[in-house]
C-alpha atoms as a PDB file:
ATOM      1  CA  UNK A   1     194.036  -2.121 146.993  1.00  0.00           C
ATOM      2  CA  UNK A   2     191.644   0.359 147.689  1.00  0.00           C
ATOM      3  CA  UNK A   3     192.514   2.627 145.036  1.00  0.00           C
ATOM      4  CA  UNK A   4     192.877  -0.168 142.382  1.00  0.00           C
ATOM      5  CA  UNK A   5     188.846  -0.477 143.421  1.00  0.00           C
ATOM      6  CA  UNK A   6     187.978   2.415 143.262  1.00  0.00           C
ATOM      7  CA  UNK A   7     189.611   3.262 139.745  1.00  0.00           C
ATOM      8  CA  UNK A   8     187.628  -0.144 138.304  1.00  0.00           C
ATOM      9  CA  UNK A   9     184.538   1.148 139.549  1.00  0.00           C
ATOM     10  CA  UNK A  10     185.187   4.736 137.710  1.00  0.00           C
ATOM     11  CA  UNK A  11     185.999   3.322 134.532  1.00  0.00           C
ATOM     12  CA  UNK A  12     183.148   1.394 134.893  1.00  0.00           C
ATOM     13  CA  UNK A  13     180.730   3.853 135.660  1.00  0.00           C
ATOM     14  CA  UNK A  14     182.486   6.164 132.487  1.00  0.00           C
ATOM     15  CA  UNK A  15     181.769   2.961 130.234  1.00  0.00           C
ATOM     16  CA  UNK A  16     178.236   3.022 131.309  1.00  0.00           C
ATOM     17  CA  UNK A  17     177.876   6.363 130.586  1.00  0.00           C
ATOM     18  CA  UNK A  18     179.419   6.193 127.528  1.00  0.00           C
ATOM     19  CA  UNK A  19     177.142   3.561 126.208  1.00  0.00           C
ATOM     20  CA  UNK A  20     173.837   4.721 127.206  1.00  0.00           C
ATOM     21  CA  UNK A  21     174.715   8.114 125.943  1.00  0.00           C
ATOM     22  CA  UNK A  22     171.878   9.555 123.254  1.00  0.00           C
ATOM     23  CA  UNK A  23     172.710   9.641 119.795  1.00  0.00           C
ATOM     24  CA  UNK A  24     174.506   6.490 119.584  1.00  0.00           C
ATOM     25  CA  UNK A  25     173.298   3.581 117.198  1.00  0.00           C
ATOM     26  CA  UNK A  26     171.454   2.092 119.776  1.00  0.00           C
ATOM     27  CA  UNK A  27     168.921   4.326 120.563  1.00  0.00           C
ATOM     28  CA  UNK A  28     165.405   3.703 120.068  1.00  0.00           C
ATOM     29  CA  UNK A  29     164.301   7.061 119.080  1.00  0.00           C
ATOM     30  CA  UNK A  30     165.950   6.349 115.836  1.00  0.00           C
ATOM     31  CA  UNK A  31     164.088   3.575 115.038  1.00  0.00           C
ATOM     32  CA  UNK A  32     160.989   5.286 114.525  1.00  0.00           C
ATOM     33  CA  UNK A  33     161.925   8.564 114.248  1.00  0.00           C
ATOM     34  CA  UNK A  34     159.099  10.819 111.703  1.00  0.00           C
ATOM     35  CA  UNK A  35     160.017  11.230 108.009  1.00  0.00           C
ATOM     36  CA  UNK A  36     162.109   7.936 107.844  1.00  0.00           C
ATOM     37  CA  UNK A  37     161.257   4.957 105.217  1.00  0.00           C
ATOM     38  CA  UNK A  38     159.190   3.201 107.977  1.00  0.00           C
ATOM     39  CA  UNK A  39     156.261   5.666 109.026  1.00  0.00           C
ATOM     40  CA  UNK A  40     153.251   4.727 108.190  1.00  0.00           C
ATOM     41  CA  UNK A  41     151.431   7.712 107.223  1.00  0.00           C
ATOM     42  CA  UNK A  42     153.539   7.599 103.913  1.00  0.00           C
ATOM     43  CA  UNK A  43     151.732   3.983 102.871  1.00  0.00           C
ATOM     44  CA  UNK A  44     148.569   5.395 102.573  1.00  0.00           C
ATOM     45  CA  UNK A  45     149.002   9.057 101.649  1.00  0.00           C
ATOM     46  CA  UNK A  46     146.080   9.902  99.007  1.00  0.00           C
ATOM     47  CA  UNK A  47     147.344  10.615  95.354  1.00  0.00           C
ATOM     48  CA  UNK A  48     149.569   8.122  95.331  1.00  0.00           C
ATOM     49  CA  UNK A  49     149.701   4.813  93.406  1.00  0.00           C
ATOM     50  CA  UNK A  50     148.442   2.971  96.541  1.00  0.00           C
ATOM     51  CA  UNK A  51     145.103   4.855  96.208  1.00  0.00           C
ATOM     52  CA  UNK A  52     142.070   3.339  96.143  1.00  0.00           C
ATOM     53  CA  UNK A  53     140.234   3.003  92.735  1.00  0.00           C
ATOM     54  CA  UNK A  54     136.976   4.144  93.487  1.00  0.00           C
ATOM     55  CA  UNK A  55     138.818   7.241  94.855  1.00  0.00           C
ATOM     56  CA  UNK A  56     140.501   7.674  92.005  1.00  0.00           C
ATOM     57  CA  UNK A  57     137.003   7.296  89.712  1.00  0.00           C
ATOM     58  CA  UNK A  58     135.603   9.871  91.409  1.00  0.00           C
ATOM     59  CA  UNK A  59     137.876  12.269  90.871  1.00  0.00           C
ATOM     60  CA  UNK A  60     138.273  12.300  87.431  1.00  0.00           C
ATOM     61  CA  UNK A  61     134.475  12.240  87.529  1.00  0.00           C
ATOM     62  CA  UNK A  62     134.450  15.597  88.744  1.00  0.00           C
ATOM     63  CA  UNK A  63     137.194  16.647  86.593  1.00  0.00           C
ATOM     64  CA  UNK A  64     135.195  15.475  83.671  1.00  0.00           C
ATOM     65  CA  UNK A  65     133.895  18.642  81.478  1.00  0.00           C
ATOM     66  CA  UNK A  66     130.235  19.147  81.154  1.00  0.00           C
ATOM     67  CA  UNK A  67     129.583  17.645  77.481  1.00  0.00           C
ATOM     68  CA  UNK A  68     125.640  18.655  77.464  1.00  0.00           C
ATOM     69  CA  UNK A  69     126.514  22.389  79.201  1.00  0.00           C
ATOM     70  CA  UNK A  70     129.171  22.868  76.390  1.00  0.00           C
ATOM     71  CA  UNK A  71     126.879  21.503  73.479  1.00  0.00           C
ATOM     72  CA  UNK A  72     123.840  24.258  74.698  1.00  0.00           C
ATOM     73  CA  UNK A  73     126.464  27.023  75.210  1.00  0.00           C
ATOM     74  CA  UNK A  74     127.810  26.522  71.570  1.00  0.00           C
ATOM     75  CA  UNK A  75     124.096  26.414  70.316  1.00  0.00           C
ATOM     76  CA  UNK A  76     123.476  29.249  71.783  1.00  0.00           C
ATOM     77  CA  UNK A  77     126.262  31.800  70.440  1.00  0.00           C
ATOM     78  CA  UNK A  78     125.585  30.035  67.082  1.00  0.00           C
ATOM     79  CA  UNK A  79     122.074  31.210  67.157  1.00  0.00           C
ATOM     80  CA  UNK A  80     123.015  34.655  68.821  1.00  0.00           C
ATOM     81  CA  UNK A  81     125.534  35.420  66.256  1.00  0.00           C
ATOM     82  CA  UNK A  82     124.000  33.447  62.845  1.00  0.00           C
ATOM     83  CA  UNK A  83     122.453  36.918  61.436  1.00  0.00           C
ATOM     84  CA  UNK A  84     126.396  38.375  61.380  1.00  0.00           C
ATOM     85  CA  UNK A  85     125.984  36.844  58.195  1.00  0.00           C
ATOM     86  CA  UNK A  86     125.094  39.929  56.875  1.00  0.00           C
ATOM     87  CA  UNK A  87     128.766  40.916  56.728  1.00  0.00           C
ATOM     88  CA  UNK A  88     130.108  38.654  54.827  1.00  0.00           C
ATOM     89  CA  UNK A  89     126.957  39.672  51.439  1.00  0.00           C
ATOM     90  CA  UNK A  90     127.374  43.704  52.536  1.00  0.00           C
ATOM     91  CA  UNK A  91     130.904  43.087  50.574  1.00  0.00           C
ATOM     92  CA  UNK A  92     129.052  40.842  48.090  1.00  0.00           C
ATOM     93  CA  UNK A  93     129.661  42.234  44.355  1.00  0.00           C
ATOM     94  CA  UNK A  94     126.126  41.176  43.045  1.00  0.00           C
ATOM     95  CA  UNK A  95     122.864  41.629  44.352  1.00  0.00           C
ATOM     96  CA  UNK A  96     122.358  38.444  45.823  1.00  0.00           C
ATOM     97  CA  UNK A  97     121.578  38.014  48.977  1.00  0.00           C
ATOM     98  CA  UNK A  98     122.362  33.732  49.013  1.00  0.00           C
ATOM     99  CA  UNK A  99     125.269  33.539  46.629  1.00  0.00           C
ATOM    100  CA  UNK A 100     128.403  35.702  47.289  1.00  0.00           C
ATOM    101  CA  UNK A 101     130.311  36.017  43.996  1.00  0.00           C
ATOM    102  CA  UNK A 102     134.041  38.460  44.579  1.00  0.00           C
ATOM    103  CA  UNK A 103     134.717  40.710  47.290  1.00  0.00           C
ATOM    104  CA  UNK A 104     133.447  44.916  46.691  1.00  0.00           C
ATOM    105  CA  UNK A 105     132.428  47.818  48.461  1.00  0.00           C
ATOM    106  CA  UNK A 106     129.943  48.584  46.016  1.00  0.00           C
ATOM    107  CA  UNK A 107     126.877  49.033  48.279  1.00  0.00           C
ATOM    108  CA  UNK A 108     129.033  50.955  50.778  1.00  0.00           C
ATOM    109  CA  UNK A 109     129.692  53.441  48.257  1.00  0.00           C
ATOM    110  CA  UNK A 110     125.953  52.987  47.417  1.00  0.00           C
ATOM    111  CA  UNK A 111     125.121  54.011  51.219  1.00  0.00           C
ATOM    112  CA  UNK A 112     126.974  56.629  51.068  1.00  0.00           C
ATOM    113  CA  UNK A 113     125.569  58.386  48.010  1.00  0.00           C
ATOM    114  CA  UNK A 114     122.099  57.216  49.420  1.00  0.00           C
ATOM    115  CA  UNK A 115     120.676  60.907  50.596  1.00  0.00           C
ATOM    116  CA  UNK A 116     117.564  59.441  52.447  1.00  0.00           C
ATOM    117  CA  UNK A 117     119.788  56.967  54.471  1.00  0.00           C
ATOM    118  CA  UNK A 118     121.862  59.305  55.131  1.00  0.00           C
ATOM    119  CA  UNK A 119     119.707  61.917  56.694  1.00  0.00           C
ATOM    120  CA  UNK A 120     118.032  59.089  58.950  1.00  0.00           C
ATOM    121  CA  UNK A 121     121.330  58.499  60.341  1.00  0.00           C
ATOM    122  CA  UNK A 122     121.715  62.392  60.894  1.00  0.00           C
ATOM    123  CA  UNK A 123     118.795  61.891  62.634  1.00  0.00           C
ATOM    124  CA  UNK A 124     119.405  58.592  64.755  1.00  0.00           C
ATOM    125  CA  UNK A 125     122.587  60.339  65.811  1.00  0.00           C
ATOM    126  CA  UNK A 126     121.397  63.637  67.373  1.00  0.00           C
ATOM    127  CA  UNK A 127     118.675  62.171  68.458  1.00  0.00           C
ATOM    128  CA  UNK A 128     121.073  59.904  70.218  1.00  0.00           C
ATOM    129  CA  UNK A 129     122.877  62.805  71.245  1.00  0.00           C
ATOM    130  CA  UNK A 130     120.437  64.818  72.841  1.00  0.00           C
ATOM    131  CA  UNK A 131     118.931  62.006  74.796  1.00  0.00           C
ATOM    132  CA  UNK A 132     122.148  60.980  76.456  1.00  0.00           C
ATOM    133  CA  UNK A 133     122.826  64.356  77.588  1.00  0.00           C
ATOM    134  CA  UNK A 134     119.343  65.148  78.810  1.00  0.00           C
ATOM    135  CA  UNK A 135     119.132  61.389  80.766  1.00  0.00           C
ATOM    136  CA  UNK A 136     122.307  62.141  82.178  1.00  0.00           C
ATOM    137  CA  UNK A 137     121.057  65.582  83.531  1.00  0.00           C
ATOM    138  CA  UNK A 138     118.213  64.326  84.911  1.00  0.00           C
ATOM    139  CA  UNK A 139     119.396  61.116  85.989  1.00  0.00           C
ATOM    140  CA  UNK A 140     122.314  62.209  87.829  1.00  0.00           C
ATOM    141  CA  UNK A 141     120.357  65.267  89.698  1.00  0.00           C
ATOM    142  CA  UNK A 142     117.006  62.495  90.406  1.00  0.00           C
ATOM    143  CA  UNK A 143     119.843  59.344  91.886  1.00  0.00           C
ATOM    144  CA  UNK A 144     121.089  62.381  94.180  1.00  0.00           C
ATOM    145  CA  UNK A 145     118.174  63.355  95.253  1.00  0.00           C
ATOM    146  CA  UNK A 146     116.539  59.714  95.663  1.00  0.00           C
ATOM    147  CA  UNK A 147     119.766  58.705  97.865  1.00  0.00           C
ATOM    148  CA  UNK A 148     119.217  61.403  99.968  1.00  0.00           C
ATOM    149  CA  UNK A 149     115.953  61.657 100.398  1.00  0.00           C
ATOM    150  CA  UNK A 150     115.349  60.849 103.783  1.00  0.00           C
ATOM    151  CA  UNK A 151     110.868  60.650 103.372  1.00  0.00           C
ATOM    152  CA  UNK A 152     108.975  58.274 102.768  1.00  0.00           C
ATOM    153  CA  UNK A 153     108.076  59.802  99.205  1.00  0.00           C
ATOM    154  CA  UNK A 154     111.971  59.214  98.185  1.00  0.00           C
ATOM    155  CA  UNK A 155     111.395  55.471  98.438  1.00  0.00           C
ATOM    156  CA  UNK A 156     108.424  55.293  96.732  1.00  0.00           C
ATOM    157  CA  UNK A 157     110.114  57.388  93.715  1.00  0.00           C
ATOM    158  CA  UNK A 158     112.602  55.195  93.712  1.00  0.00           C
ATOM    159  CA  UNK A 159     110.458  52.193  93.263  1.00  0.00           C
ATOM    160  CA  UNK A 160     108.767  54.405  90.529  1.00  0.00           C
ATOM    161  CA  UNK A 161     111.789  54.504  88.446  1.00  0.00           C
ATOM    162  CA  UNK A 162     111.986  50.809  87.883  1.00  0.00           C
ATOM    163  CA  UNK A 163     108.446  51.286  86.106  1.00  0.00           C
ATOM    164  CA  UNK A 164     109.706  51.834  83.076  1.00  0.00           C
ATOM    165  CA  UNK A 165     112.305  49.385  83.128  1.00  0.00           C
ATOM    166  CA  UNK A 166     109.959  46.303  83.552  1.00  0.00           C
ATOM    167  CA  UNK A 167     106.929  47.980  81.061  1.00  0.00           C
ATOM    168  CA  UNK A 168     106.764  46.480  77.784  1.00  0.00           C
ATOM    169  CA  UNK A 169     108.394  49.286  75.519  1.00  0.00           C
ATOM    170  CA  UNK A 170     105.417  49.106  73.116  1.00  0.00           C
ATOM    171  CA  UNK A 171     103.017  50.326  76.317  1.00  0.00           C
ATOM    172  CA  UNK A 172     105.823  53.978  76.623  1.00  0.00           C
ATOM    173  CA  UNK A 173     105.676  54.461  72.570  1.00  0.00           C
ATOM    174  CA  UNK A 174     101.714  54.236  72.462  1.00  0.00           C
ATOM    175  CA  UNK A 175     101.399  56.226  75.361  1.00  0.00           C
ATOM    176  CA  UNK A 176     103.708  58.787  74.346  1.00  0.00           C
ATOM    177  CA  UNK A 177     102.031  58.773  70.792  1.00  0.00           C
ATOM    178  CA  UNK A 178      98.993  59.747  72.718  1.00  0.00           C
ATOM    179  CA  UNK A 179     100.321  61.974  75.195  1.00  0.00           C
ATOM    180  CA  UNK A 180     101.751  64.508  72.215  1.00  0.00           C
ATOM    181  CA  UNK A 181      98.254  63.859  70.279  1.00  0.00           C
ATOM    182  CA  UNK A 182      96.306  64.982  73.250  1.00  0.00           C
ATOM    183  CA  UNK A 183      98.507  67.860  73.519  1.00  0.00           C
ATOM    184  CA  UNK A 184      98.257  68.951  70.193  1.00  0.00           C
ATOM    185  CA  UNK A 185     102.008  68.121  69.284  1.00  0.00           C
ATOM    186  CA  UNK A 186     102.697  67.236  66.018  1.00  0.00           C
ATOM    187  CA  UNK A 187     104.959  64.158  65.701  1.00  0.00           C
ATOM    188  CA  UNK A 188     108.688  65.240  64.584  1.00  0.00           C
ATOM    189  CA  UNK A 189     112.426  64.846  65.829  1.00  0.00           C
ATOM    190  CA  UNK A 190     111.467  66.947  69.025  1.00  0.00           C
ATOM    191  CA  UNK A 191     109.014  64.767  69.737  1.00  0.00           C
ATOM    192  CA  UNK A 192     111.244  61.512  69.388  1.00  0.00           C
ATOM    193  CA  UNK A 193     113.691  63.460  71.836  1.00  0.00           C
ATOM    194  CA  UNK A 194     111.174  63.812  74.342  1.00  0.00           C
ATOM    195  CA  UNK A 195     110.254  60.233  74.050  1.00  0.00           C
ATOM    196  CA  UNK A 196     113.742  58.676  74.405  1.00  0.00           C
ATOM    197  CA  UNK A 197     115.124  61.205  77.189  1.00  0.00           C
ATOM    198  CA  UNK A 198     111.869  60.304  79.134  1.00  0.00           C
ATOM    199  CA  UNK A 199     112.842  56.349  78.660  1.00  0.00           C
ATOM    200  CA  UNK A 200     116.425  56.877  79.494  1.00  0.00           C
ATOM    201  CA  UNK A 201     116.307  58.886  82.615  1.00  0.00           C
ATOM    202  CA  UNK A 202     115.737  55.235  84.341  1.00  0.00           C
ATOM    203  CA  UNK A 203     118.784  53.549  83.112  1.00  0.00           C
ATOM    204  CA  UNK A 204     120.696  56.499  84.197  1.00  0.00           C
ATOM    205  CA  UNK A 205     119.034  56.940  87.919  1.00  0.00           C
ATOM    206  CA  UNK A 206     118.847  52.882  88.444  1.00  0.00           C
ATOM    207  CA  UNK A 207     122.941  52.834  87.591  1.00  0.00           C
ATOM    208  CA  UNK A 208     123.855  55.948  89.614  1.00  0.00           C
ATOM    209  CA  UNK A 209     121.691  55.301  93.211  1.00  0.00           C
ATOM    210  CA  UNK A 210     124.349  52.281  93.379  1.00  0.00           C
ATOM    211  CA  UNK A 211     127.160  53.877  93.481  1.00  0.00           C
ATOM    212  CA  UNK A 212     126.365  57.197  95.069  1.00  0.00           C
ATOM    213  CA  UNK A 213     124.772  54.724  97.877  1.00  0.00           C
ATOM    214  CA  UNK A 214     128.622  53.764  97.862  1.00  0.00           C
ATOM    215  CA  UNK A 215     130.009  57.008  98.696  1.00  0.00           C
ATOM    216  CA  UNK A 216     131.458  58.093 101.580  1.00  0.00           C
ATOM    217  CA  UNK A 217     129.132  61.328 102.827  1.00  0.00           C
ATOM    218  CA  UNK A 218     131.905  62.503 104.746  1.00  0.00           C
ATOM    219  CA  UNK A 219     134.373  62.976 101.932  1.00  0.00           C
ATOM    220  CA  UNK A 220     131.385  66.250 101.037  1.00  0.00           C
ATOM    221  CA  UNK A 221     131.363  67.295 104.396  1.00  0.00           C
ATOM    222  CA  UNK A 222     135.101  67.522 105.340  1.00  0.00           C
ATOM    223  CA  UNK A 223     134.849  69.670 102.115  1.00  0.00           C
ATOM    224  CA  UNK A 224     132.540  71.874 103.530  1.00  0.00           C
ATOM    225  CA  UNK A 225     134.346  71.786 106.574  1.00  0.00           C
ATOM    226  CA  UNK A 226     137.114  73.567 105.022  1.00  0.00           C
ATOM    227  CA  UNK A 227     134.939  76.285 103.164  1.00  0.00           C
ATOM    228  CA  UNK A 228     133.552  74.582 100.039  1.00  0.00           C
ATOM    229  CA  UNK A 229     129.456  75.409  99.414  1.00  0.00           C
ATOM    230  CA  UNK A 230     126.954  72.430  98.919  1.00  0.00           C
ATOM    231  CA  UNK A 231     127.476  73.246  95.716  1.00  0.00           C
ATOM    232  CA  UNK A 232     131.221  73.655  95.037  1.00  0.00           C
ATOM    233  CA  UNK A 233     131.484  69.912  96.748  1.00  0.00           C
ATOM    234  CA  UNK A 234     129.025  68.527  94.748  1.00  0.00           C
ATOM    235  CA  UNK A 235     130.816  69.856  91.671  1.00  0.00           C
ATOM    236  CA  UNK A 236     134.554  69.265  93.021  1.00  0.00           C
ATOM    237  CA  UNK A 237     133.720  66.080  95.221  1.00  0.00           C
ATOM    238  CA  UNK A 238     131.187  64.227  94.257  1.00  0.00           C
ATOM    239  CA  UNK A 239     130.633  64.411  90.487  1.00  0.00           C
ATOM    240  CA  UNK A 240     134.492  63.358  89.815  1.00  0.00           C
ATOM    241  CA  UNK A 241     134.094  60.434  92.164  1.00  0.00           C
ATOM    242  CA  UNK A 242     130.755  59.480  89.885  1.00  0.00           C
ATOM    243  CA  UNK A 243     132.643  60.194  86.597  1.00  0.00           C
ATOM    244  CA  UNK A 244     133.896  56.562  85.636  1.00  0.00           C
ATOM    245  CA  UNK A 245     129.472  55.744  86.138  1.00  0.00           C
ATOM    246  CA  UNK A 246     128.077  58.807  84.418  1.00  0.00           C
ATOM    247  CA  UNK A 247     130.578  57.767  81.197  1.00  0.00           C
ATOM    248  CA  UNK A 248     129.835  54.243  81.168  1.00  0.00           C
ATOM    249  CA  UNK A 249     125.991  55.687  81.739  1.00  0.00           C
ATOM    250  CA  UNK A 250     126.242  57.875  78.709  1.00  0.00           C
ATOM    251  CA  UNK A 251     127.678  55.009  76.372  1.00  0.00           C
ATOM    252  CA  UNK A 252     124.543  52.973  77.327  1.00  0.00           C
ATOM    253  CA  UNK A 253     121.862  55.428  77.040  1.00  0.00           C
ATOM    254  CA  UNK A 254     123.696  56.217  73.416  1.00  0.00           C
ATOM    255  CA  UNK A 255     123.467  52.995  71.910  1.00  0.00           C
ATOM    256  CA  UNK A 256     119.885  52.113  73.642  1.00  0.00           C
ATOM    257  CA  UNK A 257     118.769  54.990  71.712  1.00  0.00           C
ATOM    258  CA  UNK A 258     120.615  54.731  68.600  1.00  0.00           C
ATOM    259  CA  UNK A 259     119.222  51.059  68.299  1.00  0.00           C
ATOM    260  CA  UNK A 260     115.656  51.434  69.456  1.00  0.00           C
ATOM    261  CA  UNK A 261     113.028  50.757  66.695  1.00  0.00           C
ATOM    262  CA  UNK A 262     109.615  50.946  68.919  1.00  0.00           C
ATOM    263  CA  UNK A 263     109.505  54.030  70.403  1.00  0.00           C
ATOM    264  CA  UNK A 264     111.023  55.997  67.614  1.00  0.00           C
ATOM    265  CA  UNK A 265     108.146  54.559  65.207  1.00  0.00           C
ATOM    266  CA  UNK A 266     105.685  55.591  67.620  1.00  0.00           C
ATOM    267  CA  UNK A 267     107.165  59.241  68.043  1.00  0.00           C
ATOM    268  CA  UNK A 268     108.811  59.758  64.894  1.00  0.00           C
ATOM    269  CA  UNK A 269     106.829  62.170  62.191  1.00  0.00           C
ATOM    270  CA  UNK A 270     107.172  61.809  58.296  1.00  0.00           C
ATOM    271  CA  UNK A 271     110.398  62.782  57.044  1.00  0.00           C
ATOM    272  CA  UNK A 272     112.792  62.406  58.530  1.00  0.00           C
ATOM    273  CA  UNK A 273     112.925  59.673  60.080  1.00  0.00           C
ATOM    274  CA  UNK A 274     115.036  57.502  62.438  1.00  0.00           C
ATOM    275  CA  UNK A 275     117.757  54.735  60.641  1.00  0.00           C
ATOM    276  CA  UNK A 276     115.963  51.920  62.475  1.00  0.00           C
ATOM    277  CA  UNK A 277     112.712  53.366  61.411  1.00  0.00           C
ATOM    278  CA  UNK A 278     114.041  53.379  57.969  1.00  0.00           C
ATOM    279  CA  UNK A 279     115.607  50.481  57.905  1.00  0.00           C
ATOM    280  CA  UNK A 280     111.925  48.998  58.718  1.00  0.00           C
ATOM    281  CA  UNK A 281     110.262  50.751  56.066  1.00  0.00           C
ATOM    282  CA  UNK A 282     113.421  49.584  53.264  1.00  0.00           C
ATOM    283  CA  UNK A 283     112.981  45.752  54.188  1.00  0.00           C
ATOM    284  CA  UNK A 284     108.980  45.685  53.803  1.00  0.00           C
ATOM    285  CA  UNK A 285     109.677  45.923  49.765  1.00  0.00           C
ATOM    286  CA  UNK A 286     112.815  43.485  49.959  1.00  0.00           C
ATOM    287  CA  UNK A 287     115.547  43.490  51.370  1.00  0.00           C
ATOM    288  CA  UNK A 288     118.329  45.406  49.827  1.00  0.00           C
ATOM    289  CA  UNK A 289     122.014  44.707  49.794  1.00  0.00           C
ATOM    290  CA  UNK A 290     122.860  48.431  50.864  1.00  0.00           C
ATOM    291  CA  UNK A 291     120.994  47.297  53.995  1.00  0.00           C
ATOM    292  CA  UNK A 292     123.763  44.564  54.846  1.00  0.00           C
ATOM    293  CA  UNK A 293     126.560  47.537  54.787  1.00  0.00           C
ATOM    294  CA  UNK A 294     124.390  49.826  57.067  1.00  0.00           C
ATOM    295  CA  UNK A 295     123.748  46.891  59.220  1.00  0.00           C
ATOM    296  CA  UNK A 296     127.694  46.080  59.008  1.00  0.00           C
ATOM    297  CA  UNK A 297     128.407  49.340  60.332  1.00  0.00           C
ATOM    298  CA  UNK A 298     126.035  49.766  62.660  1.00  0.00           C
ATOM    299  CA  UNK A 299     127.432  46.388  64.019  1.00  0.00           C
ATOM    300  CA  UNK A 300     130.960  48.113  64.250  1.00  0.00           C
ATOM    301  CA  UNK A 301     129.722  50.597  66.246  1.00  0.00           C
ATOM    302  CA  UNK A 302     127.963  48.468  68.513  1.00  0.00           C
ATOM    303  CA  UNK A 303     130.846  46.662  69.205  1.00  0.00           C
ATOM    304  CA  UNK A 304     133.517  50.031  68.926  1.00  0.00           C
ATOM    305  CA  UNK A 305     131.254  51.504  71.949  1.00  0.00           C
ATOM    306  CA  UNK A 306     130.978  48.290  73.968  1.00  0.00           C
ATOM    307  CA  UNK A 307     135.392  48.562  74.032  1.00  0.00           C
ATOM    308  CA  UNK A 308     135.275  51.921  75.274  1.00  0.00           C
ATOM    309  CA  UNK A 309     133.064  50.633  77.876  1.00  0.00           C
ATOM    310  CA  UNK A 310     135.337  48.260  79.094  1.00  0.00           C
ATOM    311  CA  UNK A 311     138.530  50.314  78.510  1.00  0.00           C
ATOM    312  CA  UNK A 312     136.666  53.449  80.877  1.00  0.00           C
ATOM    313  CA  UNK A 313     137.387  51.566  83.479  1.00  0.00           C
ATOM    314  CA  UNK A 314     141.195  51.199  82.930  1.00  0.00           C
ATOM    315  CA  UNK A 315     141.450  54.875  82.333  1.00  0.00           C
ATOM    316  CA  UNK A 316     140.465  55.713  85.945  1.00  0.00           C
ATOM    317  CA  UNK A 317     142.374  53.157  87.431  1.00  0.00           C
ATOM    318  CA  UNK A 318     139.889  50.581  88.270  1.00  0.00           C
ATOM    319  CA  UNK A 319     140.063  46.507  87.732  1.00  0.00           C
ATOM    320  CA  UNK A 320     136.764  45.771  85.888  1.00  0.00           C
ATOM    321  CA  UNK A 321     134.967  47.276  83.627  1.00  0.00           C
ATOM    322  CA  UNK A 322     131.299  45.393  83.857  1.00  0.00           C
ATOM    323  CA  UNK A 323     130.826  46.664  87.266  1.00  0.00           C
ATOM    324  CA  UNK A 324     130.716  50.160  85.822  1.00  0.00           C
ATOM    325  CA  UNK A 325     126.638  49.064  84.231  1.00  0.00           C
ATOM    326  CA  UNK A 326     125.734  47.818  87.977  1.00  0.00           C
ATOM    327  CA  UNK A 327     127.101  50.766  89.680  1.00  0.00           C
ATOM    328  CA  UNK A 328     130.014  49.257  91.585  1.00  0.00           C
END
C-alpha cells in the first residue's frame, strides 16, 4: 500500500514538472515575446504608411529643391559665360561680327601672319615668364622667412604683404609709372617685368606661409641631426615637401600676368607692347574678327592651365586639387 502511494505521488510530481516546464505552448513569455506580429512599436514606426500626414508634408518640404537658388545660379553662369560667344564668330567666314555665315579658320591664319600681334604675344609670354620665376624666388625665400620670424617686425611684414592684394590695381600701375619716371627709367619690357614681379611676390608669399605654417619643423631638424647643413635640408627637405604649392603658385602668377591689362598699360613703353595692351588699342577703332581667334585662344589657354592645376595635385599623390591655391 505504501509503495502504490508513493509511486502515485512520483508520477504526479513528474506530470507537474512536465507541464510547467519552459518552452511549452503555454508559456507566457511567448505571448509577447519582441519581434512577433503583436509589439507595438511596429504600429507606429515612422516611414511607414501609418505616418502622420503633416509628417510626411514636411519632409518632402525639405526635400523640395530650391527653385529661386537654381533660377539665380543659372543667371549667373549665363552672364559669366555670354561673351564665349566670341568662339563661335572667330570661325566665322565673313567679317561679321552678328551673322555667322560657314565655318573657316580664316582669321586664325590671319593671326598668325599678323607680325604686330604676334610680337605682343612674344612679349605677354616672357614677360609672363620672367615674372613667375622672379615671384617664385622671392616669394618662396620672403614665406620662409615670415614663418620663421620669431620678432615682432615678421608679423607686421606679413600683414604688409596683403597690401597689395586688397589695393586697387590701378593705385600699383600709377605708382609704378611714377616710381620709374622719378628714377629716370624709360618705360619698356624691363620695366613691365619689374612691375608684375613686384605685384606677384604677394600671391606667391600669401599661398606659401600656409603651408610651410603646416610643416613639421622637426622633419629639418632630424635632417640636421644626421649631418645635413641648414641649407642642404632646406634644399632636400623642405622645398620637395613645398613642391605640389610652388607649381600650383607658378601656374597662377603665369596666367595673372599673362591676363593683366592695368599694370602693363601703365608700365609698358611704345613698341612693343603687351597682347592685352594691344588688344586694347585694336578694339578702340572696331573690333576686328582676328580679335575673336586671339581671344579664342587665349581662352584655351586659360582653361588648358586651370587642368594642370587640378591634375598637380594627382601627380603628387594628393586628393584635391583647389586646396593647392589656399595652401593646404
Amino acid at each position: 500500500m505504501n509503495n502504490g502511494n508513493t509511486a502515485s505521488t512520483t508520477g504526479a510530481r513528474n506530470t507537474a514538472t512536465t507541464t510547467d516546464a519552459p518552452g511549452t505552448t503555454d508559456a507566457p513569455s511567448t505571448a509577447h515575446a519582441p519581434g512577433t506580429a503583436h509589439a507595438p512599436s511596429t504600429a507606429h514606426a515612422p516611414g511607414t504608411p501609418g505616418a502622420p500626414r503633416k509628417q510626411r508634408r514636411r519632409r518632402r518640404a525639405a526635400e523640395r529643391r530650391p527653385r529661386f537658388a537654381i533660377a539665380v545660379t543659372a543667371l549667373f553662369f549665363a552672364l559669366l559665360y555670354l561673351p564665349v560667344v566670341v568662339v563661335l564668330f572667330s570661325f566665322n567666314s565673313q567679317k561679321s561680327l552678328t551673322v555667322f555665315e560657314d565655318l573657316s579658320l580664316r582669321w586664325y591664319t590671319a593671326f598668325l601672319h599678323d607680325d604686330v600681334i604676334l610680337d605682343s604675344l612674344g612679349m605677354s609670354l616672357r614677360v609672363s615668364l620672367v615674372a613667375m620665376a622672379g615671384s617664385l624666388v622671392l616669394g618662396v625665400a620672403l614665406a620662409l622667412g615670415l614663418v620663421r620670424s620669431r620678432s615682432r617686425l615678421g608679423s607686421f611684414a606679413g600683414l604688409v604683404m596683403l597690401v597689395p592684394l586688397i589695393t586697387p590695381e590701378i593705385v600699383t600701375g600709377v605708382a609704378a609709372m611714377l616710381l620709374f619716371k622719378g628714377l629716370g627709367i624709360t618705360l619698356s619690357t624691363t620695366t613691365v617685368m619689374l612691375a608684375e614681379i613686384t605685384f606677384s611676390i604677394s600671391y606667391v608669399t600669401v599661398i606659401l606661409r600656409s603651408r610651410i605654417a603646416a610643416l613639421n619643423p622637426e622633419v629639418e631638424e632630424a635632417a640636421m641631426d644626421l649631418g645635413a647643413t641648414r641649407r642642404q635640408a632646406l634644399r632636400l627637405v623642405t622645398l620637395p615637401a613645398l613642391l605640389p604649392s610652388i607649381l600650383a603658385s607658378a601656374v597662377l602668377i603665369f596666367a595673372l600676368v599673362f591676363d593683366d591689362f592695368v599694370l602693363a598699360y601703365f608700365t609698358t613703353g611704345v613698341d612693343p607692347q603687351p597682347l592685352s595692351v594691344r588688344i586694347y588699342s585694336a578694339i578702340r577703332f572696331g573690333v576686328q574678327p582676328t580679335i575673336n581667334a586671339v581671344g579664342t585662344l587665349m581662352l584655351a589657354g586659360s582653361v588648358g592651365l586651370i587642368v594642370l592645376a587640378l591634375a598637380i595635385p594627382r601627380l603628387f599623390g594628393r586628393r584635391g586639387g583647389l586646396d593647392l591655391l589656399s595652401g593646404k
